[in-house]
N, C-alpha and C. Protein backbone atom coordinates (compact mmCIF):
# COMPACT_ATOMS: atom_id res chain seq x y z
N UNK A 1 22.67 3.53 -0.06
CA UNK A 1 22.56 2.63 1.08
C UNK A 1 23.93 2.49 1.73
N UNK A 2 24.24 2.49 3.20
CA UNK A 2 25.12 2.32 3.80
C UNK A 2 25.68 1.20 3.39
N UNK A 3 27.08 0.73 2.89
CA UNK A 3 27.54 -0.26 2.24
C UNK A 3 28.38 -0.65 3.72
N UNK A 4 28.17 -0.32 4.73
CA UNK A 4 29.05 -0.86 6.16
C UNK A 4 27.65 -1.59 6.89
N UNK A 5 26.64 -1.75 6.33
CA UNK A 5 25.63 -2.45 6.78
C UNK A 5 26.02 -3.77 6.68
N UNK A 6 25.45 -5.12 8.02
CA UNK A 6 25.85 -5.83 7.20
C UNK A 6 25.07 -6.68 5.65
N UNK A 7 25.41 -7.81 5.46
CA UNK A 7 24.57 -7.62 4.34
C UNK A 7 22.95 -8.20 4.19
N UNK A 8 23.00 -8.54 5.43
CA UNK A 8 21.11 -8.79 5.71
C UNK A 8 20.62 -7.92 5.97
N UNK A 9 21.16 -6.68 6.18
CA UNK A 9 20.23 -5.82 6.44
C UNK A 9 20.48 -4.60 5.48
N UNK A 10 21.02 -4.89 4.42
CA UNK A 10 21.26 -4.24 3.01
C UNK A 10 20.38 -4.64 2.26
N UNK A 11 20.17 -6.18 2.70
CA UNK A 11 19.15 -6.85 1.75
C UNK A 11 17.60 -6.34 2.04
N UNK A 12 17.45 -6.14 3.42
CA UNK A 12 16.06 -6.13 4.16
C UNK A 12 15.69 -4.57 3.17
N UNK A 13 16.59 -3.43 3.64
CA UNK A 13 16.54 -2.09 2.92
C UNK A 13 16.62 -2.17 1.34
N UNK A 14 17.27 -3.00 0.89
CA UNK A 14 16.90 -3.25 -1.12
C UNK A 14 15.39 -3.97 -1.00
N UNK A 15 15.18 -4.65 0.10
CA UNK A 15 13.54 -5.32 -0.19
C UNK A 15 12.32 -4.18 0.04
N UNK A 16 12.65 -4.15 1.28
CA UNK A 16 11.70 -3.01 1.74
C UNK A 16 11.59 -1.21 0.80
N UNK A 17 12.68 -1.36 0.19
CA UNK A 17 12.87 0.24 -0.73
C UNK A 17 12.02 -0.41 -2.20
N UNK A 18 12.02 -1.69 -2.17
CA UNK A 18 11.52 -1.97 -3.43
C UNK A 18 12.80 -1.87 -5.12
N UNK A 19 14.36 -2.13 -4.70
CA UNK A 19 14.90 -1.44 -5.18
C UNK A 19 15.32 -0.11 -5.22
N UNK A 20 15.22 0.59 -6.35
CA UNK A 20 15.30 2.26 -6.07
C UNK A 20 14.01 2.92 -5.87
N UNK A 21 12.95 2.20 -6.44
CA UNK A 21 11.45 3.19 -5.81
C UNK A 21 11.83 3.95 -4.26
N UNK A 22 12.14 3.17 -3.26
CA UNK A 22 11.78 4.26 -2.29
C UNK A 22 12.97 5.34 -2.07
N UNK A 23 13.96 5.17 -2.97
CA UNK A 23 15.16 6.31 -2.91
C UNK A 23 14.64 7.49 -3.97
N UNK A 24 13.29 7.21 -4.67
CA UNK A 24 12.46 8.09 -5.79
C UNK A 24 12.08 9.33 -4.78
N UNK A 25 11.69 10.24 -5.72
CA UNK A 25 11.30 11.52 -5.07
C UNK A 25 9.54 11.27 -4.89
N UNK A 26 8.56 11.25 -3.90
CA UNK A 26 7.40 10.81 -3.85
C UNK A 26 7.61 9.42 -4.29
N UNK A 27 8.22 8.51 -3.22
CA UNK A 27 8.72 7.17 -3.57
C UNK A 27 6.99 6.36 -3.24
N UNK A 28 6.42 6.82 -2.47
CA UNK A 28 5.22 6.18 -2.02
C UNK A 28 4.21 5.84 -3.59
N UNK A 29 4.10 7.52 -3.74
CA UNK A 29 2.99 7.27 -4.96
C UNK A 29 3.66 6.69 -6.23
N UNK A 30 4.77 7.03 -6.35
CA UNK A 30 5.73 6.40 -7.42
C UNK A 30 5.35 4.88 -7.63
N UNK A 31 5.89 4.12 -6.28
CA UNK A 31 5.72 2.87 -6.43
C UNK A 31 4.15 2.16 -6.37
N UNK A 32 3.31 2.81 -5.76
CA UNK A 32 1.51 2.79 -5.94
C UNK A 32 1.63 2.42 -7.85
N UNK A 33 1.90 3.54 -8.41
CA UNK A 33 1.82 3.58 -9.79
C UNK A 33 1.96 2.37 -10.60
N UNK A 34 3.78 2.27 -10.16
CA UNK A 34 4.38 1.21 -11.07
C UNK A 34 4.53 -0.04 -10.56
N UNK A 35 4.12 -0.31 -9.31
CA UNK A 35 4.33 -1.93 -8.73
C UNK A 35 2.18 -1.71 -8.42
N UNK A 36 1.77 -0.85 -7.67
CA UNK A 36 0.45 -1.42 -7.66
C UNK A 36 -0.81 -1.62 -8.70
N UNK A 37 -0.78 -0.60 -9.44
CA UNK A 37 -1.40 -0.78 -10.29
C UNK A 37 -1.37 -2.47 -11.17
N UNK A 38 -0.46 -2.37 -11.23
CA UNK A 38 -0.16 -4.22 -11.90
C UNK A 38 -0.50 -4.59 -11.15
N UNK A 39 -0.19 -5.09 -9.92
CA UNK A 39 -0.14 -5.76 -9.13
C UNK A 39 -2.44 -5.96 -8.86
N UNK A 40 -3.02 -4.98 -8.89
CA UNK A 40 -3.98 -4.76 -8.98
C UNK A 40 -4.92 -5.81 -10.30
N UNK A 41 -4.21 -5.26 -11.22
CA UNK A 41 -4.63 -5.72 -12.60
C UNK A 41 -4.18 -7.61 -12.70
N UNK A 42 -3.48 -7.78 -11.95
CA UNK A 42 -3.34 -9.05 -11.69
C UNK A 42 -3.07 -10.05 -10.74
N UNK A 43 -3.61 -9.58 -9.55
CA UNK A 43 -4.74 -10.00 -8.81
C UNK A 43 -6.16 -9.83 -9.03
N UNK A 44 -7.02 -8.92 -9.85
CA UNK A 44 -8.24 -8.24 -9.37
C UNK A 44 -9.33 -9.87 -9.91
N UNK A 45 -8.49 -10.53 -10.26
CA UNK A 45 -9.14 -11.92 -10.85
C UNK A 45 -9.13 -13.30 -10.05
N UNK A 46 -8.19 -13.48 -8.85
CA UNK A 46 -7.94 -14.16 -8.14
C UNK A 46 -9.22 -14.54 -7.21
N UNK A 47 -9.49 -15.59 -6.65
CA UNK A 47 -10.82 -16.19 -6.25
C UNK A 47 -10.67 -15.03 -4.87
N UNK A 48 -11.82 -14.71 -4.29
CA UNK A 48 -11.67 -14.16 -3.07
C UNK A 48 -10.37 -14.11 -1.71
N UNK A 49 -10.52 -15.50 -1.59
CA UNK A 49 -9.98 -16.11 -0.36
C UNK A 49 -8.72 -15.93 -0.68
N UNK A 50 -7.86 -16.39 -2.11
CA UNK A 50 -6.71 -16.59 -2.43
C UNK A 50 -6.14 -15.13 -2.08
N UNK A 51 -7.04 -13.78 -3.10
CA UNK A 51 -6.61 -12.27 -2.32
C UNK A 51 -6.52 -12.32 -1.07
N UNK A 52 -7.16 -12.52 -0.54
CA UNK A 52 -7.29 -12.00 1.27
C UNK A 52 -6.40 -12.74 1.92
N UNK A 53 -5.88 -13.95 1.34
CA UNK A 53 -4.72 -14.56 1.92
C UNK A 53 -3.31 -13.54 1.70
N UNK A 54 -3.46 -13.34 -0.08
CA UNK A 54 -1.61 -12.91 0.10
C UNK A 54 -1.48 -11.56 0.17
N UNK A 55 -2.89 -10.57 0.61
CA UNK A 55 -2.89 -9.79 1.01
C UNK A 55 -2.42 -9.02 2.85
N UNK A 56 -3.09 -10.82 3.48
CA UNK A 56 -2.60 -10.77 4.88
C UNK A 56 -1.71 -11.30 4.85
N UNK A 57 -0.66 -12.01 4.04
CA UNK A 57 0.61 -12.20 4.41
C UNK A 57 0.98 -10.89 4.02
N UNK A 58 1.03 -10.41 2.79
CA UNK A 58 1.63 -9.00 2.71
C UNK A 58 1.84 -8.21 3.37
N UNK A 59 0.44 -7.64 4.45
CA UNK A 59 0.69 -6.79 5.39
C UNK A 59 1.52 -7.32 6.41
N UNK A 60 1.08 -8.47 6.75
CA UNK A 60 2.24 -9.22 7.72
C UNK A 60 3.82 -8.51 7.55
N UNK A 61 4.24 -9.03 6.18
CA UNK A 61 5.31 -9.39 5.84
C UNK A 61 6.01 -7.38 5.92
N UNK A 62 4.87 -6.79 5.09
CA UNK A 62 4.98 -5.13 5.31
C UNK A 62 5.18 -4.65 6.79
N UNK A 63 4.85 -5.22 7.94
CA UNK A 63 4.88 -4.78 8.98
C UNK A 63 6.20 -5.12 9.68
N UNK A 64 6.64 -6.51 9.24
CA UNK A 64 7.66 -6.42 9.67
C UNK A 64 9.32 -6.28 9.59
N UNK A 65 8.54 -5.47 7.92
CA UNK A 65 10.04 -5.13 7.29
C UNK A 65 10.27 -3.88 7.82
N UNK A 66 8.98 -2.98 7.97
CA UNK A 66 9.00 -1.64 8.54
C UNK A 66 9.51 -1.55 9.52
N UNK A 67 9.25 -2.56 10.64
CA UNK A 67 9.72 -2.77 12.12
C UNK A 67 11.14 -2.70 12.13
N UNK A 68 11.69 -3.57 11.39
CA UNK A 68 12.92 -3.95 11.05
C UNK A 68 13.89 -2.74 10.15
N UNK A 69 13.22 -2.14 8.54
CA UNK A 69 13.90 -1.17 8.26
C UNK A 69 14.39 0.35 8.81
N UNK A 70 13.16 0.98 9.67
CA UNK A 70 13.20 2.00 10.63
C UNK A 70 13.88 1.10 11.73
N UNK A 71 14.24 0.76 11.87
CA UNK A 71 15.15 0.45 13.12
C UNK A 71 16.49 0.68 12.74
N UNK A 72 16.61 -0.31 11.76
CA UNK A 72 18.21 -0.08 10.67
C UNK A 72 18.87 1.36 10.30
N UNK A 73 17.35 2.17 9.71
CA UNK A 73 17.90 3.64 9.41
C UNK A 73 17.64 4.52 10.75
N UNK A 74 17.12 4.04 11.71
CA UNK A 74 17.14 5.09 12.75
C UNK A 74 15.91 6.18 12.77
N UNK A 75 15.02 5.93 12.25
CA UNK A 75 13.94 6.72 11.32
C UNK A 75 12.17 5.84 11.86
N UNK A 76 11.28 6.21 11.92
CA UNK A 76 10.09 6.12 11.83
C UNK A 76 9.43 6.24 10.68
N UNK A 77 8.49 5.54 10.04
CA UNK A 77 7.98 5.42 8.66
C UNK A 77 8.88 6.00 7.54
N UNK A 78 10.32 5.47 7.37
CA UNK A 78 10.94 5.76 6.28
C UNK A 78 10.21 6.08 5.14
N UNK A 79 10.68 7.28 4.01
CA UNK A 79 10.26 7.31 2.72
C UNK A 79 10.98 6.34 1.76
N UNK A 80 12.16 5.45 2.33
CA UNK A 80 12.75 4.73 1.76
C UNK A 80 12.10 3.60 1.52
N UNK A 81 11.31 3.45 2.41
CA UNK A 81 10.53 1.65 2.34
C UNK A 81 8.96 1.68 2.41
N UNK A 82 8.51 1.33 1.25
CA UNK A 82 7.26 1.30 0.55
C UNK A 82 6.31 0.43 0.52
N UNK A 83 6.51 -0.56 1.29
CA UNK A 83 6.03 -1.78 1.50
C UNK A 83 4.81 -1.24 2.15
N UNK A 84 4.39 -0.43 3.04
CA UNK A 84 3.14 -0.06 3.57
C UNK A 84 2.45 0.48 2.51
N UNK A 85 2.92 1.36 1.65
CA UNK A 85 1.70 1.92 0.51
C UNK A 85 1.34 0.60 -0.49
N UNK A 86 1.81 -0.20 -0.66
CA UNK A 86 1.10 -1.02 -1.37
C UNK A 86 0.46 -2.29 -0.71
N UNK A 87 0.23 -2.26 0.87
CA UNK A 87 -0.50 -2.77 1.51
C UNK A 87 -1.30 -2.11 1.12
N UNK A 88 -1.74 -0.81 1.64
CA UNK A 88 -2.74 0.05 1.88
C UNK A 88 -3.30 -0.13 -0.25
N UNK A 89 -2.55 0.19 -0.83
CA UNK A 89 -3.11 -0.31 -2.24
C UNK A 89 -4.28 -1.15 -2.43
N UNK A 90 -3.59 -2.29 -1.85
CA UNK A 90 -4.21 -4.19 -2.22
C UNK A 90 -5.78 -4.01 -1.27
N UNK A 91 -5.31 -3.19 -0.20
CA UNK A 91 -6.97 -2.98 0.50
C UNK A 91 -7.95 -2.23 -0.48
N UNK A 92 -7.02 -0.82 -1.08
CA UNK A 92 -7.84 0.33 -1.74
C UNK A 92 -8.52 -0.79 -2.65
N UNK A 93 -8.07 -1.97 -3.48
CA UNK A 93 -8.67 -2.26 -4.71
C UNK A 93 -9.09 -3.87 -4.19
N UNK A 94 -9.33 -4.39 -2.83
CA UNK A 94 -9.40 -5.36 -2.68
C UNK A 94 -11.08 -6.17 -3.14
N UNK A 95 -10.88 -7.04 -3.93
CA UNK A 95 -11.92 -7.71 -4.80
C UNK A 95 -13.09 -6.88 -5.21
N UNK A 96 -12.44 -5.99 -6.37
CA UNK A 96 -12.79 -5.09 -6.95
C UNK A 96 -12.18 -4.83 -8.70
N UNK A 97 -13.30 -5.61 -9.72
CA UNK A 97 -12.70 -5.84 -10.88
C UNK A 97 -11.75 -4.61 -11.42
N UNK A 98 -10.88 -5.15 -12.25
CA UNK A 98 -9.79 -4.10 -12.54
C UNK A 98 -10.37 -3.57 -13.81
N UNK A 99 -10.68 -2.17 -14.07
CA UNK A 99 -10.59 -1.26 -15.13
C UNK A 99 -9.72 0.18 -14.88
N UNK A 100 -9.20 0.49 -16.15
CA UNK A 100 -8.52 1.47 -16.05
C UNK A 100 -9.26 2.79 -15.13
N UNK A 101 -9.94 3.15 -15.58
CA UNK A 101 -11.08 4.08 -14.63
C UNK A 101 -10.99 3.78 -13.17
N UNK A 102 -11.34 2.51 -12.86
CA UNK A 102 -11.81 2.47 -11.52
C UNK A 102 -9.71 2.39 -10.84
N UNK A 103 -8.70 1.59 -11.96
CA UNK A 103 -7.34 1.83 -11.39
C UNK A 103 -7.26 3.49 -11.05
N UNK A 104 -7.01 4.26 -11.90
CA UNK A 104 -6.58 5.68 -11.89
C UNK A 104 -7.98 6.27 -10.51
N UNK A 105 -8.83 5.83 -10.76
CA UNK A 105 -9.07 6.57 -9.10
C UNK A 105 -9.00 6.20 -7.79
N UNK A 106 -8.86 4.75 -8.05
CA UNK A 106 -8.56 4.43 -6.72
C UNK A 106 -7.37 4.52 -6.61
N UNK A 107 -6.10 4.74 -6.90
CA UNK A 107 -5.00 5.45 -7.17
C UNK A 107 -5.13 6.77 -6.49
N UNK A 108 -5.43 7.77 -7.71
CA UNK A 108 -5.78 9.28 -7.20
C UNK A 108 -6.93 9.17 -5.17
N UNK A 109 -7.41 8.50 -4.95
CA UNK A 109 -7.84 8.80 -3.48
C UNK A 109 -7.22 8.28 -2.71
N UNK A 110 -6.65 7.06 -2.99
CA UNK A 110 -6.01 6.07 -2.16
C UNK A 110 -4.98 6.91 -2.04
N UNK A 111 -4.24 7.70 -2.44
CA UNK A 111 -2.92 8.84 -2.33
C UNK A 111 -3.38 9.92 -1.51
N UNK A 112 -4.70 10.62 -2.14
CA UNK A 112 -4.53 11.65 -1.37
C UNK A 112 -5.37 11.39 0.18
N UNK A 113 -5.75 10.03 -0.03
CA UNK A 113 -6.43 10.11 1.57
C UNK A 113 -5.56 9.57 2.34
N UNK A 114 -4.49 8.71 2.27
CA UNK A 114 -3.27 8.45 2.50
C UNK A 114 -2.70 10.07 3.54
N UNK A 115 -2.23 10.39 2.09
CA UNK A 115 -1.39 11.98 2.71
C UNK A 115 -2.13 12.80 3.93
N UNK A 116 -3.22 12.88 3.70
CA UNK A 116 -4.19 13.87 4.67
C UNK A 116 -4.22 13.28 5.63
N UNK A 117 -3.74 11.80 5.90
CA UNK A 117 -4.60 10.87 6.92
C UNK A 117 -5.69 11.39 7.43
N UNK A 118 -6.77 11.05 7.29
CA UNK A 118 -7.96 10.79 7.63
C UNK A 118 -8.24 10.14 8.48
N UNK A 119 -8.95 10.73 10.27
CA UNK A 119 -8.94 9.76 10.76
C UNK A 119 -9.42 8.46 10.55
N UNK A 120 -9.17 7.15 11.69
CA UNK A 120 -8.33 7.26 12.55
C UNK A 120 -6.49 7.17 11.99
N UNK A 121 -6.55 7.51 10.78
CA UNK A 121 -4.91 7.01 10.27
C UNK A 121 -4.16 7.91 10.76
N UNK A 122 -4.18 8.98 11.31
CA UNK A 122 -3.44 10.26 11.82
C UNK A 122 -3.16 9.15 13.53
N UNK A 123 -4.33 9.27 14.04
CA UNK A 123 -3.92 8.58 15.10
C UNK A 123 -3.18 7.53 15.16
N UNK A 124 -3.63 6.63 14.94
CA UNK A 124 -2.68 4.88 14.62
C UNK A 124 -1.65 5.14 14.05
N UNK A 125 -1.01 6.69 13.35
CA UNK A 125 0.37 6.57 12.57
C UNK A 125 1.11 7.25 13.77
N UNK A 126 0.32 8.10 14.36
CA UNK A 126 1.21 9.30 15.57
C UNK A 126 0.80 8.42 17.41
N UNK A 127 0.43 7.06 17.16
CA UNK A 127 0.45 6.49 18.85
C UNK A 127 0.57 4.93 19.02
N UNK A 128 0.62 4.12 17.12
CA UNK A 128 0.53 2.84 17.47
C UNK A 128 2.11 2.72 17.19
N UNK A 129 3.08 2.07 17.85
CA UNK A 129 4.16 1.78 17.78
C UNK A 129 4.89 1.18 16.53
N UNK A 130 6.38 1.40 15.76
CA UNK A 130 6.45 0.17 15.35
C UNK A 130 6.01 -0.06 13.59
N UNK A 131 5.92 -1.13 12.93
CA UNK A 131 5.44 -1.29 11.28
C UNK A 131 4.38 -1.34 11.88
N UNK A 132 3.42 -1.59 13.03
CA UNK A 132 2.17 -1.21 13.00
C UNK A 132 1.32 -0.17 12.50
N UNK A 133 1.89 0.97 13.28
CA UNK A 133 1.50 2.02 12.85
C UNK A 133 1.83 2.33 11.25
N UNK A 134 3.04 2.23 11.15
CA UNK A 134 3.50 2.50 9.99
C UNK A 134 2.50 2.09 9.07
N UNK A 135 2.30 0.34 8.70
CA UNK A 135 1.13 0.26 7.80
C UNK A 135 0.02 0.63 8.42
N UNK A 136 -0.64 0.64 9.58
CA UNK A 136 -2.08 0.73 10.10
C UNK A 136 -2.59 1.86 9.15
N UNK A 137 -1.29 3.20 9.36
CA UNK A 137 -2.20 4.25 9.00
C UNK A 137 -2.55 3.97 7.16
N UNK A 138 -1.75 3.31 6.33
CA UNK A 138 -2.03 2.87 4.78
C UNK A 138 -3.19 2.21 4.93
N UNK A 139 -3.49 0.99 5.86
CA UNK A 139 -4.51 0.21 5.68
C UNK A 139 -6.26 0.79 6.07
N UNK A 140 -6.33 1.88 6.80
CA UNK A 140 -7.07 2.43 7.03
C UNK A 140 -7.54 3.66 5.62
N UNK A 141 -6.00 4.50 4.87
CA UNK A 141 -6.98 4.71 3.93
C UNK A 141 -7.02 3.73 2.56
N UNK A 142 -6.58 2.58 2.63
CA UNK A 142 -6.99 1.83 1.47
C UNK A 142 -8.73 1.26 1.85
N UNK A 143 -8.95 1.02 3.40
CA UNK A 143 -10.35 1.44 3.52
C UNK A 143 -11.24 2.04 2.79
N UNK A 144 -11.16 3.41 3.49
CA UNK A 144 -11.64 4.23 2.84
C UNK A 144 -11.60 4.55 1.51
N UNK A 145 -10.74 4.02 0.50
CA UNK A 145 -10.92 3.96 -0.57
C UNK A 145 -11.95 3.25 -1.17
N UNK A 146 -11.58 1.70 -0.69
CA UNK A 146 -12.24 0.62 -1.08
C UNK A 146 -14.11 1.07 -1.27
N UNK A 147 -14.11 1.68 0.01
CA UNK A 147 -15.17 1.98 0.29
C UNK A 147 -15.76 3.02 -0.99
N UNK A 148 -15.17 4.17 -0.75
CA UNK A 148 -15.26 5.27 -2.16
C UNK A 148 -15.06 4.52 -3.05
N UNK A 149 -14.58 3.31 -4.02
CA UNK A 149 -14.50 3.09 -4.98
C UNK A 149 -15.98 2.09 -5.24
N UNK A 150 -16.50 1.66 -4.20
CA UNK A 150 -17.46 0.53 -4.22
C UNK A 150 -18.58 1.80 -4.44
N UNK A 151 -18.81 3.19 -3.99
CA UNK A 151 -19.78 3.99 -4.34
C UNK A 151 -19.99 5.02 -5.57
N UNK A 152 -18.87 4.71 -6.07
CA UNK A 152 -18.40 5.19 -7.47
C UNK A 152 -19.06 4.44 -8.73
N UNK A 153 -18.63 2.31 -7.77
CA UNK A 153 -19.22 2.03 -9.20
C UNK A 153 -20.40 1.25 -8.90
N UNK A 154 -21.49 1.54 -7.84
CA UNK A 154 -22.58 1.90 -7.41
C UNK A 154 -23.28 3.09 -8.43
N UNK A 155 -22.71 4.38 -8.34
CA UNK A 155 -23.26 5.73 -9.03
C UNK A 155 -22.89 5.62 -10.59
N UNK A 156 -21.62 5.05 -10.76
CA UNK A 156 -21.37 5.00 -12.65
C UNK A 156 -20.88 3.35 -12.85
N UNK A 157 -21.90 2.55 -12.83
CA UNK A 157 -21.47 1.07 -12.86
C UNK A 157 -20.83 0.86 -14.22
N UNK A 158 -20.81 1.79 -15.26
CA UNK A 158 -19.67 1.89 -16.62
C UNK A 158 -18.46 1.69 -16.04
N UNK A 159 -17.53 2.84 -15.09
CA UNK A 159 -17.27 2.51 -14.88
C UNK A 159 -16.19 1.40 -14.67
N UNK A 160 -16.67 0.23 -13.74
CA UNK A 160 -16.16 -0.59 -13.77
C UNK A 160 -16.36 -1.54 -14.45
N UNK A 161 -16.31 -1.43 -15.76
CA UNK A 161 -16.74 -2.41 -16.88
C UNK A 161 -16.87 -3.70 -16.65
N UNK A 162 -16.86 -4.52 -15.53
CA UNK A 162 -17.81 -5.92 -15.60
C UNK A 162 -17.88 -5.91 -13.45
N UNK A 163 -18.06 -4.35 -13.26
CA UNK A 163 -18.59 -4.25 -11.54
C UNK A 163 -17.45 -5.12 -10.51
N UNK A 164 -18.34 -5.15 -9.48
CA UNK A 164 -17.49 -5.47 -8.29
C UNK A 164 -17.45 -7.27 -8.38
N UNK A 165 -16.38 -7.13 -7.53
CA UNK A 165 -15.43 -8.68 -7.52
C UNK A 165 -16.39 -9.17 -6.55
């Protein structure tokens, strides 16, 4: 990190990088792994409303660190700042009981539908301005996850050993 930064915006880039996760090599799925998965496993118990609250501050808060960190580095959807993949996470698994099974795949799609963007996330990442885009295109495939994971444990309700939230 530029140490001639000043130091609020050293701080914004140590928040938004998550520490060293987003200076990691595949800092995105890296930090999915080791901050969402927990993060999953403890929320996946929280009353409805309480998720969907600190989930929309999250993205909030994700949008406008992005706004703010790509501005700092000069860059558009930095790999340095990770705060959008674990928006897009908290959607992939949003009130959806936590088992290891149903973690590791909504993981494994939530990544690779991420990467491929799928529309519309290709679009909203290449025309909406800004941490908008930046998270829009995560929150669209934690969608589509959510969605694939709700038909998963629809088809193998094992599974998710005590089903949907």
């Amino acid at each position: 990190m530029n140490e001639q930064l000043p130091t609020r915006q050293r701080l914004l880039l140590f928040v938004g990088s998550i520490g060293p996760l987003g200076h990691l090599p595949a800092s995105g799925t890296i930090t999915v792994a080791i901050v969402g998965i927990p993060l999953f496993y403890f929320m996946h118990d929280l009353p409805w409303l309480a998720y969907a609250l600190i989930t929309a501050v999250f993205v909030a808060a994700s949008i406008a660190i992005h706004e703010a960190g790509d501005r700092i580095l000069g860059e558009k959807d930095s790999r340095k700042l990770v705060w959008d993949e674990l928006a897009g996470f908290m959607v992939a698994v949003a009130f959806i009981k936590f088992s290891w099974p149903i973690a590791i795949a909504a993981f494994l799609a939530e990544r690779a539908i991420d990467i491929v963007k799928v529309p519309p996330a290709n679009w909203i990442e290449k025309r909406v301005p800004g941490g908008w885009g930046v998270v829009g295109d995560d929150l669209v495939a934690g969608l589509y996850t959510n969605g694939l994971v709700r038909v998963l444990l629809w088809l193998l309700p094992a599974w998710g050993a005590a089903g949907m939230g």
